[in-house]
C-alpha atoms as a PDB file:
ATOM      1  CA  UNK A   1     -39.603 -14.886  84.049  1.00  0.00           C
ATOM      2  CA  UNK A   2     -39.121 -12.045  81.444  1.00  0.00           C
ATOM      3  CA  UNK A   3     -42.853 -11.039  82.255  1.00  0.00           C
ATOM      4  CA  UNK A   4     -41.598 -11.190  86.150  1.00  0.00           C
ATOM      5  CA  UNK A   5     -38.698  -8.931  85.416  1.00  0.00           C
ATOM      6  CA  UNK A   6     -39.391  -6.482  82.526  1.00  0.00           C
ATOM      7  CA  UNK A   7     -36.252  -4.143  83.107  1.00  0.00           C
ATOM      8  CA  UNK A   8     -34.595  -7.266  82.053  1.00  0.00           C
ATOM      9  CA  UNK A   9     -36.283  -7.819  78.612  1.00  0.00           C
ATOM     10  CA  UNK A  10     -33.914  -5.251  76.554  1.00  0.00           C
ATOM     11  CA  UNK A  11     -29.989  -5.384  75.987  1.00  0.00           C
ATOM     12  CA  UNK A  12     -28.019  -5.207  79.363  1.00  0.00           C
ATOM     13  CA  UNK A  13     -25.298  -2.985  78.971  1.00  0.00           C
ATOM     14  CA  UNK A  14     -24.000  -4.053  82.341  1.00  0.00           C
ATOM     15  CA  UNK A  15     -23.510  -7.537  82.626  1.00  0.00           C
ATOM     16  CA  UNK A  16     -24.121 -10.119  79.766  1.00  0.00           C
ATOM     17  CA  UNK A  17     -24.503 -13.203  82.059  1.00  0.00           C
ATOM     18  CA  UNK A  18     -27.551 -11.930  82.948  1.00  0.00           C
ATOM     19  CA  UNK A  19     -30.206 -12.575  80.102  1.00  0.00           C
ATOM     20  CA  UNK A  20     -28.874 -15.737  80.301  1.00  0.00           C
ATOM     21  CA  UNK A  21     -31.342 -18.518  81.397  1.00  0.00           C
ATOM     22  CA  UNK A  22     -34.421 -17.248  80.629  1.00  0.00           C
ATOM     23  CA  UNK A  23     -37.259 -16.963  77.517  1.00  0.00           C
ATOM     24  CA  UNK A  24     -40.223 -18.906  76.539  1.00  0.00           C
ATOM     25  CA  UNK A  25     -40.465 -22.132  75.271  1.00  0.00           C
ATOM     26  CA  UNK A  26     -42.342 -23.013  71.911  1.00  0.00           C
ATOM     27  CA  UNK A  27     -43.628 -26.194  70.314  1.00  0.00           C
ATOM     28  CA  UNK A  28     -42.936 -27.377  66.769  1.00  0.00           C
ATOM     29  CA  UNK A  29     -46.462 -27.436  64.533  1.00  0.00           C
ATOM     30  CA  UNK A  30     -46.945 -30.755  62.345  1.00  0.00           C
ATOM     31  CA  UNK A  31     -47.673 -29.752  59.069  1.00  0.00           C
ATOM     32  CA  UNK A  32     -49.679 -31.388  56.018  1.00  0.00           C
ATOM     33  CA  UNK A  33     -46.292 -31.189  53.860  1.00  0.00           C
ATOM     34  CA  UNK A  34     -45.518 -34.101  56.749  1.00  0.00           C
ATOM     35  CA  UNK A  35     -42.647 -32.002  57.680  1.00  0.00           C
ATOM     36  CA  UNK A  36     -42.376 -30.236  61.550  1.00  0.00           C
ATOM     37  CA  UNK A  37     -42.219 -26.392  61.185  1.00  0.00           C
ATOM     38  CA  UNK A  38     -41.361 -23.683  63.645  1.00  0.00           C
ATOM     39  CA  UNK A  39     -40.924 -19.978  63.887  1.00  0.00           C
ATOM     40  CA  UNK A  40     -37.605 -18.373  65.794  1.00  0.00           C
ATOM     41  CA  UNK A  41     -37.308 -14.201  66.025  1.00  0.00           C
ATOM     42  CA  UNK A  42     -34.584 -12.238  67.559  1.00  0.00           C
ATOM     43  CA  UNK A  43     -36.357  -9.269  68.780  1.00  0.00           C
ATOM     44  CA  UNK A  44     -35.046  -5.767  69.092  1.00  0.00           C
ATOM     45  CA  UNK A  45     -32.357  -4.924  71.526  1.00  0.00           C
ATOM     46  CA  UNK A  46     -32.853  -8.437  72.939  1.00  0.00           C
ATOM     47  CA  UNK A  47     -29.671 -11.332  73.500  1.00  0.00           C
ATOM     48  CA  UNK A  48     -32.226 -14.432  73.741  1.00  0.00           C
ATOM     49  CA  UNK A  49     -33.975 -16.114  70.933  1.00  0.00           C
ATOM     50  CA  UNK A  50     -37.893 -16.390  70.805  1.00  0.00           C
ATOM     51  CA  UNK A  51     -38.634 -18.681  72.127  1.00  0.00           C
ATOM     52  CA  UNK A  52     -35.664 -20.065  73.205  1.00  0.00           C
ATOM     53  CA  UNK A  53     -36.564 -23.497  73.361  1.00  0.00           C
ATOM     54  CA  UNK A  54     -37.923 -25.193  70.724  1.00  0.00           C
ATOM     55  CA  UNK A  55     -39.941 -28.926  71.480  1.00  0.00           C
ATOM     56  CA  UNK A  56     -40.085 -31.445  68.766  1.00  0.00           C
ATOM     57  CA  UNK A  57     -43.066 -33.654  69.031  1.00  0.00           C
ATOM     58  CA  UNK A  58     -40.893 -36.569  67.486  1.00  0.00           C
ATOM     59  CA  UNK A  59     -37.861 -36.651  65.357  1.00  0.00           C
ATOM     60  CA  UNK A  60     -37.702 -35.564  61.372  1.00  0.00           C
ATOM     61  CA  UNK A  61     -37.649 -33.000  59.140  1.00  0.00           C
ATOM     62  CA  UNK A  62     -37.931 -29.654  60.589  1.00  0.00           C
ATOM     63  CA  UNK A  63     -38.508 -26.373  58.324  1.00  0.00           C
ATOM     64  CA  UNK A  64     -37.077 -23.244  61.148  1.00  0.00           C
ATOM     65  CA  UNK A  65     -38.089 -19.853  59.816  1.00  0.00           C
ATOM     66  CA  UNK A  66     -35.874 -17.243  61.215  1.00  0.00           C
ATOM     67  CA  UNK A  67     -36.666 -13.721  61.875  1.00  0.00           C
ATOM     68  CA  UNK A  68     -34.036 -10.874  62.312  1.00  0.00           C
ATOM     69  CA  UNK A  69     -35.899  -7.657  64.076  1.00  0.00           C
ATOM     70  CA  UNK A  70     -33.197  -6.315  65.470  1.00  0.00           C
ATOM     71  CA  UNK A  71     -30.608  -3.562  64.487  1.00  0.00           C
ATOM     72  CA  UNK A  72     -27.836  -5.755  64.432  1.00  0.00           C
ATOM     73  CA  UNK A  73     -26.992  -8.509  62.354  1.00  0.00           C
ATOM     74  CA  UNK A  74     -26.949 -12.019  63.354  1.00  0.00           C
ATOM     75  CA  UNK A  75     -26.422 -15.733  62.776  1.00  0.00           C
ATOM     76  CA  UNK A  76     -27.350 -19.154  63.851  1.00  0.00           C
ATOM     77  CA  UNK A  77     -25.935 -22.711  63.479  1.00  0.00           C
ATOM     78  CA  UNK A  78     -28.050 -25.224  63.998  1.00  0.00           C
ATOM     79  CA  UNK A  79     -27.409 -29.219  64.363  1.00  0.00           C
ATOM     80  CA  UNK A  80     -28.965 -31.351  61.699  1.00  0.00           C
ATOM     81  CA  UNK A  81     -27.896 -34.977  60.556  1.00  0.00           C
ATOM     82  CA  UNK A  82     -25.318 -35.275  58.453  1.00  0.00           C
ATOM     83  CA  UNK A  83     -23.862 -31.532  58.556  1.00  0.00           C
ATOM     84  CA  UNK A  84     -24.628 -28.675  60.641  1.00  0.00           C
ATOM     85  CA  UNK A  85     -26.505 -25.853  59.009  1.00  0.00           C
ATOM     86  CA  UNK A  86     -25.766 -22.529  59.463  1.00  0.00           C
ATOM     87  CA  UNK A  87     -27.562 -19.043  58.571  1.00  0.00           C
ATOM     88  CA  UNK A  88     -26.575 -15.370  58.520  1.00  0.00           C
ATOM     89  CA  UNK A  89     -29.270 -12.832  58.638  1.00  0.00           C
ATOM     90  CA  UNK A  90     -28.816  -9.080  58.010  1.00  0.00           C
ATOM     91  CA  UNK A  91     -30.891  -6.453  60.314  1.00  0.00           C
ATOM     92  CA  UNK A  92     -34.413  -6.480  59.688  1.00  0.00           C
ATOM     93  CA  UNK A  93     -34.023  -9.930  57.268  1.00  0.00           C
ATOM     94  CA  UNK A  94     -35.294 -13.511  57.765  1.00  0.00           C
ATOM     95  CA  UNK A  95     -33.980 -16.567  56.364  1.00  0.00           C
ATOM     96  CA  UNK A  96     -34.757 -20.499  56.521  1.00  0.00           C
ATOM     97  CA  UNK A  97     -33.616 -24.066  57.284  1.00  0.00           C
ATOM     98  CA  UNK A  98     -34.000 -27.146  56.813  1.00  0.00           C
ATOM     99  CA  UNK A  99     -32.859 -29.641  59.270  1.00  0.00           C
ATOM    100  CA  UNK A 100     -33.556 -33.435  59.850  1.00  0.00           C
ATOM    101  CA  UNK A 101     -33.082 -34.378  63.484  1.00  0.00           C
ATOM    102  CA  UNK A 102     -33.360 -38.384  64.488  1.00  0.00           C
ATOM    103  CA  UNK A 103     -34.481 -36.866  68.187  1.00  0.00           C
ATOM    104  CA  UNK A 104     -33.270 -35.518  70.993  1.00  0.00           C
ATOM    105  CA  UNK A 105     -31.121 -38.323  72.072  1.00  0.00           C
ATOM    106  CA  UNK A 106     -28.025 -37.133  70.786  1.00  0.00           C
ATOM    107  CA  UNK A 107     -24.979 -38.882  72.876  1.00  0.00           C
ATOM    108  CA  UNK A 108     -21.338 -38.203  72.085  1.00  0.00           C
ATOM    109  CA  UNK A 109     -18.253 -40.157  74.054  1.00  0.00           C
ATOM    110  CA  UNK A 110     -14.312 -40.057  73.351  1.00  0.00           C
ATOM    111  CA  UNK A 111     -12.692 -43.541  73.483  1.00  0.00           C
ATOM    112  CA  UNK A 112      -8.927 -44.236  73.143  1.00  0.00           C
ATOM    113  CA  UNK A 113      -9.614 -47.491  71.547  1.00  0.00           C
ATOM    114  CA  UNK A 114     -10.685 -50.770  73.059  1.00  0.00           C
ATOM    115  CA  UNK A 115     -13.169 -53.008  74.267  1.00  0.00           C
ATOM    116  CA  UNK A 116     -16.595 -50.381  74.187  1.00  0.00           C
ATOM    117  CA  UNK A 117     -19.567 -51.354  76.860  1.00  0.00           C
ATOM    118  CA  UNK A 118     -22.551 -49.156  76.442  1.00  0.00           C
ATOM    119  CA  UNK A 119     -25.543 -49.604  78.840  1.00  0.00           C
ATOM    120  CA  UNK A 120     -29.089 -48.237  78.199  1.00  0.00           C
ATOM    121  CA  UNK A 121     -31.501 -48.357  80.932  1.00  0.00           C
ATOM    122  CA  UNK A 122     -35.469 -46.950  81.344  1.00  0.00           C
ATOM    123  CA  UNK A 123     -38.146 -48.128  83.306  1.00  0.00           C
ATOM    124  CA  UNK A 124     -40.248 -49.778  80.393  1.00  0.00           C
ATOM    125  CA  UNK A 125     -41.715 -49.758  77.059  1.00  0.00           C
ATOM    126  CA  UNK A 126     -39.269 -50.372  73.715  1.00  0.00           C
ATOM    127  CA  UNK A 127     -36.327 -48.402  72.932  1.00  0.00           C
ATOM    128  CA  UNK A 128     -33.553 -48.496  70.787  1.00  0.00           C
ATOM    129  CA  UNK A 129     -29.914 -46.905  70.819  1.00  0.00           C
ATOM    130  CA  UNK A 130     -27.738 -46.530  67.618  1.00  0.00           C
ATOM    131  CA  UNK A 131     -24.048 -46.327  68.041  1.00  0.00           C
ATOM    132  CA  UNK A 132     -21.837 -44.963  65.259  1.00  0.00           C
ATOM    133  CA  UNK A 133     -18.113 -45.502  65.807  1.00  0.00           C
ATOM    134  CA  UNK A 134     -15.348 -43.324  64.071  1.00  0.00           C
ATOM    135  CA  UNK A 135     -15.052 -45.770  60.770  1.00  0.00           C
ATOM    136  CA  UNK A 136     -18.678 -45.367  60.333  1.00  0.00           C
ATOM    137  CA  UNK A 137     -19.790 -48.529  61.381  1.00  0.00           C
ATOM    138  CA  UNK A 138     -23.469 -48.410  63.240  1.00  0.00           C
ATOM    139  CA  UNK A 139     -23.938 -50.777  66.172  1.00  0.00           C
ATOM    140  CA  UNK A 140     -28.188 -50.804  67.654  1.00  0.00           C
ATOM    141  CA  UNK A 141     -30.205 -52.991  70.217  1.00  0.00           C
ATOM    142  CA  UNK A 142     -32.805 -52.941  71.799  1.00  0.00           C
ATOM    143  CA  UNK A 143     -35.449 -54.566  74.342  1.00  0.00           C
ATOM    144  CA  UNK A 144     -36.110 -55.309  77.668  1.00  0.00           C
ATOM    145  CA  UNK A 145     -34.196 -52.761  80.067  1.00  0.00           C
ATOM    146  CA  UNK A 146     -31.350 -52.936  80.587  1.00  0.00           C
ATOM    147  CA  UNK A 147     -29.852 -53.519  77.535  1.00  0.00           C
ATOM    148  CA  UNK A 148     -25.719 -53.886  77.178  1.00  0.00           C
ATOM    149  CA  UNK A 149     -24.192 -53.274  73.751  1.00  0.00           C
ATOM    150  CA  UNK A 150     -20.294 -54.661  73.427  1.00  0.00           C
ATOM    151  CA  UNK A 151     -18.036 -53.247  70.426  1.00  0.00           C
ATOM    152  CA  UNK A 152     -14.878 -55.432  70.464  1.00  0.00           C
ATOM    153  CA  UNK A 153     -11.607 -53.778  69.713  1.00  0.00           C
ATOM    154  CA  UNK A 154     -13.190 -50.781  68.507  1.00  0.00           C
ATOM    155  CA  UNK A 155     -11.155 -47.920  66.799  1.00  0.00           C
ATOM    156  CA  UNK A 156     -10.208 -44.916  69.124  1.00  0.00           C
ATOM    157  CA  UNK A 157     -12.479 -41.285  68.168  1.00  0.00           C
ATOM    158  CA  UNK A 158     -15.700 -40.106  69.123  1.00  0.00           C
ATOM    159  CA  UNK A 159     -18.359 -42.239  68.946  1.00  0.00           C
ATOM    160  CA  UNK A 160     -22.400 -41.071  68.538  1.00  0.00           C
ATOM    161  CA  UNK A 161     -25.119 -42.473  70.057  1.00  0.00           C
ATOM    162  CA  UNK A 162     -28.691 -41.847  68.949  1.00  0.00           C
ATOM    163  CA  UNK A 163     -31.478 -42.799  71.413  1.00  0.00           C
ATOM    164  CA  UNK A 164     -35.164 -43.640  69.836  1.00  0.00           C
ATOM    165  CA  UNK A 165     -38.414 -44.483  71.478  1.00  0.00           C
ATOM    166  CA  UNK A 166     -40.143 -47.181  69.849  1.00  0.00           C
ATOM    167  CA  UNK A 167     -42.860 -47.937  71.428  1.00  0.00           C
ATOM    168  CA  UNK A 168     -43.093 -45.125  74.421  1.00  0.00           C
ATOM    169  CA  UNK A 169     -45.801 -43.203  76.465  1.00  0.00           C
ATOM    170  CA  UNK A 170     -47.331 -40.223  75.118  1.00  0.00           C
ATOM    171  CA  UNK A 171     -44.779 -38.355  77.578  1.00  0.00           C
ATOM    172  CA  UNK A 172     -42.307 -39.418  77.688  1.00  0.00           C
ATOM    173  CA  UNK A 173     -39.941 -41.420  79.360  1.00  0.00           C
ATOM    174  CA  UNK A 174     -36.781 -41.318  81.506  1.00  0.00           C
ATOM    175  CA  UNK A 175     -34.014 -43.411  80.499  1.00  0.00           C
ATOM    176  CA  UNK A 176     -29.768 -43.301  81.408  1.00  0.00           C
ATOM    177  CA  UNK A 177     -27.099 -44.142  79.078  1.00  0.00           C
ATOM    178  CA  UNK A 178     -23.419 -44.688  79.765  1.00  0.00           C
ATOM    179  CA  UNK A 179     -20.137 -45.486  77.813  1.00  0.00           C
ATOM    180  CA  UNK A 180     -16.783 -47.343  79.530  1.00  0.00           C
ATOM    181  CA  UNK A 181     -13.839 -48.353  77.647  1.00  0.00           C
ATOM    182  CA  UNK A 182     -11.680 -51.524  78.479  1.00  0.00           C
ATOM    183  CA  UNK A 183      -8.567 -50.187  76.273  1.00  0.00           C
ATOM    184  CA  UNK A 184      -5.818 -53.002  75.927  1.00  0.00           C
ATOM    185  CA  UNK A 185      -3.010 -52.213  78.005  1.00  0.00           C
ATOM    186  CA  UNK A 186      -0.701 -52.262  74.922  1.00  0.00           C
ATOM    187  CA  UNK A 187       1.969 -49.760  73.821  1.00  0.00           C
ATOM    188  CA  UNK A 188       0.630 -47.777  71.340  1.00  0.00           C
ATOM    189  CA  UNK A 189       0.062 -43.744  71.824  1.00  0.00           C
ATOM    190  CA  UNK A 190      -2.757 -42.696  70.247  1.00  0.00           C
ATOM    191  CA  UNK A 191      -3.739 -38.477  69.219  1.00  0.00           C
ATOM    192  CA  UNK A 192      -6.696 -38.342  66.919  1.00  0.00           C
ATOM    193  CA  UNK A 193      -7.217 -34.525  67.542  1.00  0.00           C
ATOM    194  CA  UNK A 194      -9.734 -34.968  69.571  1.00  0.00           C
ATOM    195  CA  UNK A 195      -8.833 -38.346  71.987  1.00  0.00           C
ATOM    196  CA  UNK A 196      -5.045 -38.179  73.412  1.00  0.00           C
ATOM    197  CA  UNK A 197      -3.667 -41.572  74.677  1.00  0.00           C
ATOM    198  CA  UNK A 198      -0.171 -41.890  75.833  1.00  0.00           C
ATOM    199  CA  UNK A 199       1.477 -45.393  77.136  1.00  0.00           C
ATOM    200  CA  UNK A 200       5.332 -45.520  78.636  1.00  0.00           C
ATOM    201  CA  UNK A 201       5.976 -49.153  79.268  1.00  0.00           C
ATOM    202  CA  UNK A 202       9.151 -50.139  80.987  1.00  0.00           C
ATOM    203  CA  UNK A 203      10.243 -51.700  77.938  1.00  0.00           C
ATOM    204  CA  UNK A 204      10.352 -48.316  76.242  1.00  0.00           C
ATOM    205  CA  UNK A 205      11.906 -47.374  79.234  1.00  0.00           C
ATOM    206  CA  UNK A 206      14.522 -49.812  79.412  1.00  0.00           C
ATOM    207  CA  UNK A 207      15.215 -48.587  75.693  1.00  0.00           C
ATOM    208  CA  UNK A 208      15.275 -45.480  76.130  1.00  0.00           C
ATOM    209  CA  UNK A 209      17.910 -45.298  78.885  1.00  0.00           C
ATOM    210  CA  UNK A 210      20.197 -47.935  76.967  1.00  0.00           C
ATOM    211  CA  UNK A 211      20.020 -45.591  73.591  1.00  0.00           C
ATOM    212  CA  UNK A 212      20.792 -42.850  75.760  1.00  0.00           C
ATOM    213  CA  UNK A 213      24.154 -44.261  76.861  1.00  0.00           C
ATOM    214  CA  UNK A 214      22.392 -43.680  80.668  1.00  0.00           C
ATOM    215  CA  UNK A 215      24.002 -46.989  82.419  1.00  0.00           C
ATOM    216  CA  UNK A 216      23.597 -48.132  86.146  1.00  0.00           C
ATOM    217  CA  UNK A 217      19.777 -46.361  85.994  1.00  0.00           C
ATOM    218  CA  UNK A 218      16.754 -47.998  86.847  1.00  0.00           C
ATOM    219  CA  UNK A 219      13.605 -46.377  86.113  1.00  0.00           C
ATOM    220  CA  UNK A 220      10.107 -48.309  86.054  1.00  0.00           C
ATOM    221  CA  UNK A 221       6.400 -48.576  86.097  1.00  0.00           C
ATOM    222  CA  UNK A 222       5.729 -50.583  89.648  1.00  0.00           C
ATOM    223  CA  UNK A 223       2.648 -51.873  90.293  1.00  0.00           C
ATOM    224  CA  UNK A 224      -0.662 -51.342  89.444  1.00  0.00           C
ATOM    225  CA  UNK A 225      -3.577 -49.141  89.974  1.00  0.00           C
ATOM    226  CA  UNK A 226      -7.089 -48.120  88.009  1.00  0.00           C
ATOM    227  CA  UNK A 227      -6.228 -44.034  88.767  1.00  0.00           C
ATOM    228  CA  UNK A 228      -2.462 -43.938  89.594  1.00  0.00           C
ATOM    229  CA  UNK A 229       1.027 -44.846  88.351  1.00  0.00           C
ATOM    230  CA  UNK A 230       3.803 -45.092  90.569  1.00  0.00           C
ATOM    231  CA  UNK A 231       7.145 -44.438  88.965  1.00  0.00           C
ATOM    232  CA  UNK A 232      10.075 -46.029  90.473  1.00  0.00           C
ATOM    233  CA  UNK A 233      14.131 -44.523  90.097  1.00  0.00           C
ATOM    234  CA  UNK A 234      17.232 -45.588  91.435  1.00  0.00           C
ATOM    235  CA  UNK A 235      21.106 -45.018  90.620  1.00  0.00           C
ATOM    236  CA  UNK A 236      24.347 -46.088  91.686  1.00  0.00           C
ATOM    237  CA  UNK A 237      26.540 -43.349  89.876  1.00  0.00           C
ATOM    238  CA  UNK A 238      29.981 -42.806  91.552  1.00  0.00           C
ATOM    239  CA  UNK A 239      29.154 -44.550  94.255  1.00  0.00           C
ATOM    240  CA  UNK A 240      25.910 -42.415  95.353  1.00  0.00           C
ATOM    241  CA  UNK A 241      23.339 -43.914  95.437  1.00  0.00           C
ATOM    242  CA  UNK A 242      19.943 -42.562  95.060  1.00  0.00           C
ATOM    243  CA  UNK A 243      16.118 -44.017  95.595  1.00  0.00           C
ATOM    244  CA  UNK A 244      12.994 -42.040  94.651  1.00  0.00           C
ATOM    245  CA  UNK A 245       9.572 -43.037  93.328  1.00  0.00           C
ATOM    246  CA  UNK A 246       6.616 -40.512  92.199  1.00  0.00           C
ATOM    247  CA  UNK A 247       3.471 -41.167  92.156  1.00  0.00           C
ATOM    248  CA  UNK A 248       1.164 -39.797  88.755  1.00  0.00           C
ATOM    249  CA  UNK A 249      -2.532 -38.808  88.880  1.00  0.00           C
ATOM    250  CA  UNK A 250      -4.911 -36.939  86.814  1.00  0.00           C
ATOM    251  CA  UNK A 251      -4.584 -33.419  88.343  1.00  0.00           C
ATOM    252  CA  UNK A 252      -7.226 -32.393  85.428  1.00  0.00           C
ATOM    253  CA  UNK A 253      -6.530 -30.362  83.191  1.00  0.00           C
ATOM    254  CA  UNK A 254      -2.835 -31.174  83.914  1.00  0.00           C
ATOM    255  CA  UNK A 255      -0.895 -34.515  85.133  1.00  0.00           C
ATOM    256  CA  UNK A 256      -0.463 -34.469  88.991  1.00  0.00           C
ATOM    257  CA  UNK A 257       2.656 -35.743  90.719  1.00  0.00           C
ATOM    258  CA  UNK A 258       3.540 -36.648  93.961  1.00  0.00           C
ATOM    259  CA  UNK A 259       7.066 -37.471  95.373  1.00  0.00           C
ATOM    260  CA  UNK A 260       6.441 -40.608  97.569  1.00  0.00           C
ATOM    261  CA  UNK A 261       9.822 -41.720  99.082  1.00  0.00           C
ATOM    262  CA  UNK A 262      13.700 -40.210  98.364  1.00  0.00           C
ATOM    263  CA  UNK A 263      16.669 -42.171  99.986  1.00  0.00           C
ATOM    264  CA  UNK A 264      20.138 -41.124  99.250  1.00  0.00           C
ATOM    265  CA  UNK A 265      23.089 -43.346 100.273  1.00  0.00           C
ATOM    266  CA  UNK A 266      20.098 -45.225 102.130  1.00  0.00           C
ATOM    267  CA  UNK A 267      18.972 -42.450 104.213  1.00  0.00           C
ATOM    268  CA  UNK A 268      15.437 -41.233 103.927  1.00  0.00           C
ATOM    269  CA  UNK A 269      15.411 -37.613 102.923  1.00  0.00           C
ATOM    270  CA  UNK A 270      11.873 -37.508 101.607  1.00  0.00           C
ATOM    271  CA  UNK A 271      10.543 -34.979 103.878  1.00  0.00           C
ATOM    272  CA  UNK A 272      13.401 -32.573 103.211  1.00  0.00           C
ATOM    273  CA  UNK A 273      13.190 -32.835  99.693  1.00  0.00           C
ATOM    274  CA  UNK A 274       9.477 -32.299  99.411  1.00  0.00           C
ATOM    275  CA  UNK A 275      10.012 -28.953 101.550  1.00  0.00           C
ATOM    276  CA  UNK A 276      12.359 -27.713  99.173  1.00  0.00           C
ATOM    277  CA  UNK A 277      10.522 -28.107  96.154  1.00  0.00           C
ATOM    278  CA  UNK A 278       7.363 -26.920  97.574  1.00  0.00           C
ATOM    279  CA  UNK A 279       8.954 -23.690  97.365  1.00  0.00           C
ATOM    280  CA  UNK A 280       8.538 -23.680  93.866  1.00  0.00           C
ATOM    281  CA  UNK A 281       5.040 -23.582  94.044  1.00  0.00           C
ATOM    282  CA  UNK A 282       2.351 -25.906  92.080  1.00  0.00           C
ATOM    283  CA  UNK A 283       4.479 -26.314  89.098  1.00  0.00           C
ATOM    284  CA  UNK A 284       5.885 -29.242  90.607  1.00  0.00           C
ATOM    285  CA  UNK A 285       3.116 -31.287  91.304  1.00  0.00           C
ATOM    286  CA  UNK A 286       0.446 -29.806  88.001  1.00  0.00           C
ATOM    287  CA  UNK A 287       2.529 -30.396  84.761  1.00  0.00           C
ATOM    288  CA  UNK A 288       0.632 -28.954  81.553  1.00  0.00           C
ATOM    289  CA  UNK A 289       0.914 -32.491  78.768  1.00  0.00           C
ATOM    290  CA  UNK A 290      -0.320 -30.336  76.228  1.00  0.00           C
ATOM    291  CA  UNK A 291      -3.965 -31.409  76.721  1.00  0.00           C
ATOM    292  CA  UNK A 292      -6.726 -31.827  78.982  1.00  0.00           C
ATOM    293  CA  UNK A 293      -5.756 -35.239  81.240  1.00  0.00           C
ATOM    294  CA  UNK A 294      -9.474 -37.036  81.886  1.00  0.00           C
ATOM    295  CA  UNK A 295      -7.207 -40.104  83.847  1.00  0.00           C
ATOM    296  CA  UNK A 296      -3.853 -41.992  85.041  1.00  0.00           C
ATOM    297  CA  UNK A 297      -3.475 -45.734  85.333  1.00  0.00           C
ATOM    298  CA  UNK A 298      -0.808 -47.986  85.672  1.00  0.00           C
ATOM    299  CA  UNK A 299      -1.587 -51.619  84.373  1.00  0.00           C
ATOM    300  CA  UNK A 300       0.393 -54.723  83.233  1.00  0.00           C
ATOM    301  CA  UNK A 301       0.838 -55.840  79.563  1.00  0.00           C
ATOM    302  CA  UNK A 302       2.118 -58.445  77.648  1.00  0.00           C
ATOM    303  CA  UNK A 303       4.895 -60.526  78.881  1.00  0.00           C
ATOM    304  CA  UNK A 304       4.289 -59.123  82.336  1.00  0.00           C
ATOM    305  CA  UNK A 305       5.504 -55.633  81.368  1.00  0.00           C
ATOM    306  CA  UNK A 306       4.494 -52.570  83.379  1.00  0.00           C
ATOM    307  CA  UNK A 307       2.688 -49.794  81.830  1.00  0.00           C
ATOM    308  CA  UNK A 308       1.991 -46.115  82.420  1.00  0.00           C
ATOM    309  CA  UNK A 309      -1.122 -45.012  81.084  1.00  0.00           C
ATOM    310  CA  UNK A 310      -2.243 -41.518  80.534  1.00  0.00           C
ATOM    311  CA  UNK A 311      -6.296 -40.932  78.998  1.00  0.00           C
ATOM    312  CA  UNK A 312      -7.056 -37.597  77.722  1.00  0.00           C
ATOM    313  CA  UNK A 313      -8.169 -35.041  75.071  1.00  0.00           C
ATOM    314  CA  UNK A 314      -7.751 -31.802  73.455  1.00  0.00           C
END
């Protein structure tokens, strides 16, 4: 493409977006030191690296020089196992790293704790996946496709998956991986920094209220659903009452609501109410938590207790 579109091969003052995308693609050279090496430039006036992509012919070490020919100074931080590596070159300078990579199948999912299921499916050969959970522990298996590793009760944080061909064609082949989580529907909140898990049981609920002093109030998790949770309220407070129940979804990034049903004194008002607060615009049914909500579920715990369940991260 940049020998399609020359004007394009120098700094664009105009838009940046634009030199995105494009650049050549080189291959990593085996060399006798049994290490891979390759060679990366910036050139003058240029926003792309050369080349761009870089193609491992397996995983291992990997020595990356790095040449600077540009005006400007620059840096680069590159993955490696065990700690990234990162490099600062001055104009006109070149520098060099040493990385080991296990490959390119480099797989990271977010759990909130729980019962882990990871499948691993290709059309043939041998290959092997390597799951590290947050305490460190490694979990691999392999054979015949597809192949289903369970991690009981495992600890909520990001988890790393490598993916390695073991006995593979010459190029290549296509596999899929995916990670669920069967999390206990427990009390328990959990924020690890990266993982946000938040649980309101109607046994907090009930506790909350009666700490509060807040007597003749119902409020409670009803039913259950795998992407909702459907809050119900009523109150019989100087002889008014009043019904309402809301309904809670992942609006992502924020928490959705949805006012379902309003009654007071036993006449349905819903429609009115919903008019009103529409007024107020989206605020009322997009509430920032503080994080980014990935999903809302309403389940039932121990001792038949109702639980609102909100998945997300930061």
């Amino acid at each position: 493409m940049s020998d399609e579109l020359p004007d394009l091969d120098k700094q664009n003052g105009v838009t940046l977006g634009r030199v995105l995308g494009r650049g050549s693609v080189g291959q990593a050279e085996e060399g006798s030191d049994g290490k891979m090496h390759g060679t990366i430039r910036i050139n003058e006036d240029e926003l792309v690296y050369d080349p761009t992509v870089l193609v491992l012919p397996h995983g291992g070490d990997l020595e990356l020089e790095f040449f600077n020919d540009d005006k400007n100074t620059h840096s680069a931080l590159f993955p490696s196992n065990g700690d990234k590596k990162f490099l600062w070159l001055l104009n006109h300078s070149k520098g060099r790293a040493k990385l080991n990579l296990d490959g390119p199948g480099y797989y990271w999912y977010s759990s909130p704790g729980g019962n882990l299921t990871v499948a691993f499916c290709y059309p043939g050969s041998l290959m092997s996946v390597t799951v590290t959970d947050p305490a460190g522990g490694q979990h691999t298996a392999q054979g015949k496709s597809p192949v289903t590793m369970k991690i009981a009760n495992g600890p909520p944080g990001v988890y790393k998956a490598v993916v390695r061909g073991v006995d593979v064609p010459a190029g290549g082949e296509p596999y899929a991986l995916s990670f669920a989580t069967d999390a206990a529907c427990v009390e328990g909140n959990v924020d690890s920094g990266g993982v946000v898990r938040d649980t309101f049981s109607n046994a907090q609920i009930t506790k909350a209220l009666t700490e509060s002093g807040a007597n003749g109030v119902t409020l409670q998790v009803q039913g259950t659903s795998p992407t909702a949770a459907r809050i119900f309220y009523y109150s019989n407070l100087g002889g008014m009452p009043v019904l309402w129940t809301v309904v809670f979804y992942a609006a992502t990034p924020n928490l959705g609501a949805v006012i379902t049903q309003v009654s007071l004194r036993g006449v349905n008002v819903t429609t009115q109410v919903v008019s009103r607060l529409s007024s107020f615009g989206d605020s009322i049914t997009s509430i920032p938590s503080g994080f980014i909500v990935d999903r809302v579920y309403s389940c039932t715990g121990p001792g038949r207790d109702g639980m609102m369940v909100i998945e997300g991260h930061r």
